[in-house]
Protein backbone atom coordinates (compact mmCIF):
# COMPACT_ATOMS: atom_id res chain seq x y z
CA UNK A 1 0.00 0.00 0.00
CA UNK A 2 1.39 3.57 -0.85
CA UNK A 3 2.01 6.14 2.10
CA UNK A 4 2.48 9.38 1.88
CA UNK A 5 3.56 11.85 4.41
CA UNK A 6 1.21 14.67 5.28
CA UNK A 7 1.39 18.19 7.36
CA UNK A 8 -1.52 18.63 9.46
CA UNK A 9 -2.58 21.95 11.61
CA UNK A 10 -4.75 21.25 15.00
CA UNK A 11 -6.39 24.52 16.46
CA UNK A 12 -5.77 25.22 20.21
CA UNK A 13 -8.37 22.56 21.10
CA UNK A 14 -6.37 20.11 19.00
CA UNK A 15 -8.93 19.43 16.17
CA UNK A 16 -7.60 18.90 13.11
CA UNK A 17 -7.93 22.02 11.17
CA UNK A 18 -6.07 21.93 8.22
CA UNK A 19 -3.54 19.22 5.87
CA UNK A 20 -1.47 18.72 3.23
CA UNK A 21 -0.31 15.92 1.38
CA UNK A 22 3.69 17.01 2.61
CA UNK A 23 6.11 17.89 -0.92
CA UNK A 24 8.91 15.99 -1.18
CA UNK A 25 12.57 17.93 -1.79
CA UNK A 26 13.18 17.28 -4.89
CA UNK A 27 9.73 18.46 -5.94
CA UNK A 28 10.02 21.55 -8.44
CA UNK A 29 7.86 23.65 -6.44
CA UNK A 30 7.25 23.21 -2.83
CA UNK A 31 4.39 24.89 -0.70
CA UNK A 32 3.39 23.84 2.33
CA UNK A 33 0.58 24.82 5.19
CA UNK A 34 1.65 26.84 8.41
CA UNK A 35 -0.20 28.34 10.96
CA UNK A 36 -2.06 31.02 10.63
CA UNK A 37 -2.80 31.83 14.91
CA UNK A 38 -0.76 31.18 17.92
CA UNK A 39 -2.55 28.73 19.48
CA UNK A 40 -2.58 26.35 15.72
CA UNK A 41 0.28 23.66 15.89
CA UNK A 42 2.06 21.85 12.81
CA UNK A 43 2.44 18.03 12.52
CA UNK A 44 4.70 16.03 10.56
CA UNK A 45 2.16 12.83 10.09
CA UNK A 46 4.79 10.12 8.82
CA UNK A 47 3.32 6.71 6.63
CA UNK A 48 0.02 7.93 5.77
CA UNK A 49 -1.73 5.33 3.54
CA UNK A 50 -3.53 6.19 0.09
CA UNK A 51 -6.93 5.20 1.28
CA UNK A 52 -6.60 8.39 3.61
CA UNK A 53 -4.78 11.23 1.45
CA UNK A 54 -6.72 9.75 -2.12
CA UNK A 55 -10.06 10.44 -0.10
CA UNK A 56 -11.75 13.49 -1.96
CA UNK A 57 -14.53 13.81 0.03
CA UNK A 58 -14.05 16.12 2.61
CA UNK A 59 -15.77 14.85 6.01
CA UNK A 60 -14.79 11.68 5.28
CA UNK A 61 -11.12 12.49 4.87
CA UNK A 62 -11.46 14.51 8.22
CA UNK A 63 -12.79 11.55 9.98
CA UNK A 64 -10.14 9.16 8.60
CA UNK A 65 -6.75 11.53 9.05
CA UNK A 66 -8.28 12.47 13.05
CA UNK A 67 -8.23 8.14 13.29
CA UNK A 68 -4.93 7.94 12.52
CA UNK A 69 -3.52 10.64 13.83
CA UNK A 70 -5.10 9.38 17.29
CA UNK A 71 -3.96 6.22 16.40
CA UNK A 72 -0.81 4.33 17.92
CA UNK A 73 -0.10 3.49 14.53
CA UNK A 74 0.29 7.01 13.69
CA UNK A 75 4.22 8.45 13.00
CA UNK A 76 3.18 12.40 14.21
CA UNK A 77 6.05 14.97 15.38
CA UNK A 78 5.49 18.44 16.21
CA UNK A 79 7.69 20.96 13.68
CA UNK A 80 7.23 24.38 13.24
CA UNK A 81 6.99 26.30 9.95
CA UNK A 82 11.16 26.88 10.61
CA UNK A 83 11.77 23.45 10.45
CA UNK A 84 9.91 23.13 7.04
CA UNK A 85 11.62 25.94 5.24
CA UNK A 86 15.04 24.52 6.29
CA UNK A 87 13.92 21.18 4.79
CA UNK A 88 13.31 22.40 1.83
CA UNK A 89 15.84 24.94 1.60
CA UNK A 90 18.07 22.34 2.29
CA UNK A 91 20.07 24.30 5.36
């Protein structure tokens, strides 16, 4: 099955407000999601499979990517928008 990683924003409550199937490097163009208010924090959600980040329809896909996050099979680290543009910046 293919994974993908994925950036995810949670608001201050930590709901799951925002994601993005995560660029890789050696993309052409990179963007990527940050937060837009203090109390919004950015995930690094490693291994995400297909069936999640192919899923077009939105409240499904929210329902899914909140399960696995949650889940203990879920890869997430806390980065900051920093960390992202020296990834890709390759510093």
């Amino acid at each position: 099955m293919a994974t993908r990683n994925m950036l995810v924003i949670k608001d201050a409550s930590g709901r799951i407000i925002a994601a993005q199937v995560e660029g890789r490097p050696d993309d052409e163009v990179v963007s990527y999601i940050a937060p837009a208010e203090p109390g919004h924090t950015l995930y690094r959600v490693s291994n995400v499979p297909a069936e999640i980040f192919d899923r077009v329809h939105p409240a499904e896909f929210q329902d899914m990517i909140t399960a696995h996050v949650d889940s203990d099979a879920a890869e997430v680290e806390a980065i900051t928008a920093e960390n992202l543009r020296e990834y890709y910046s390759g510093l």
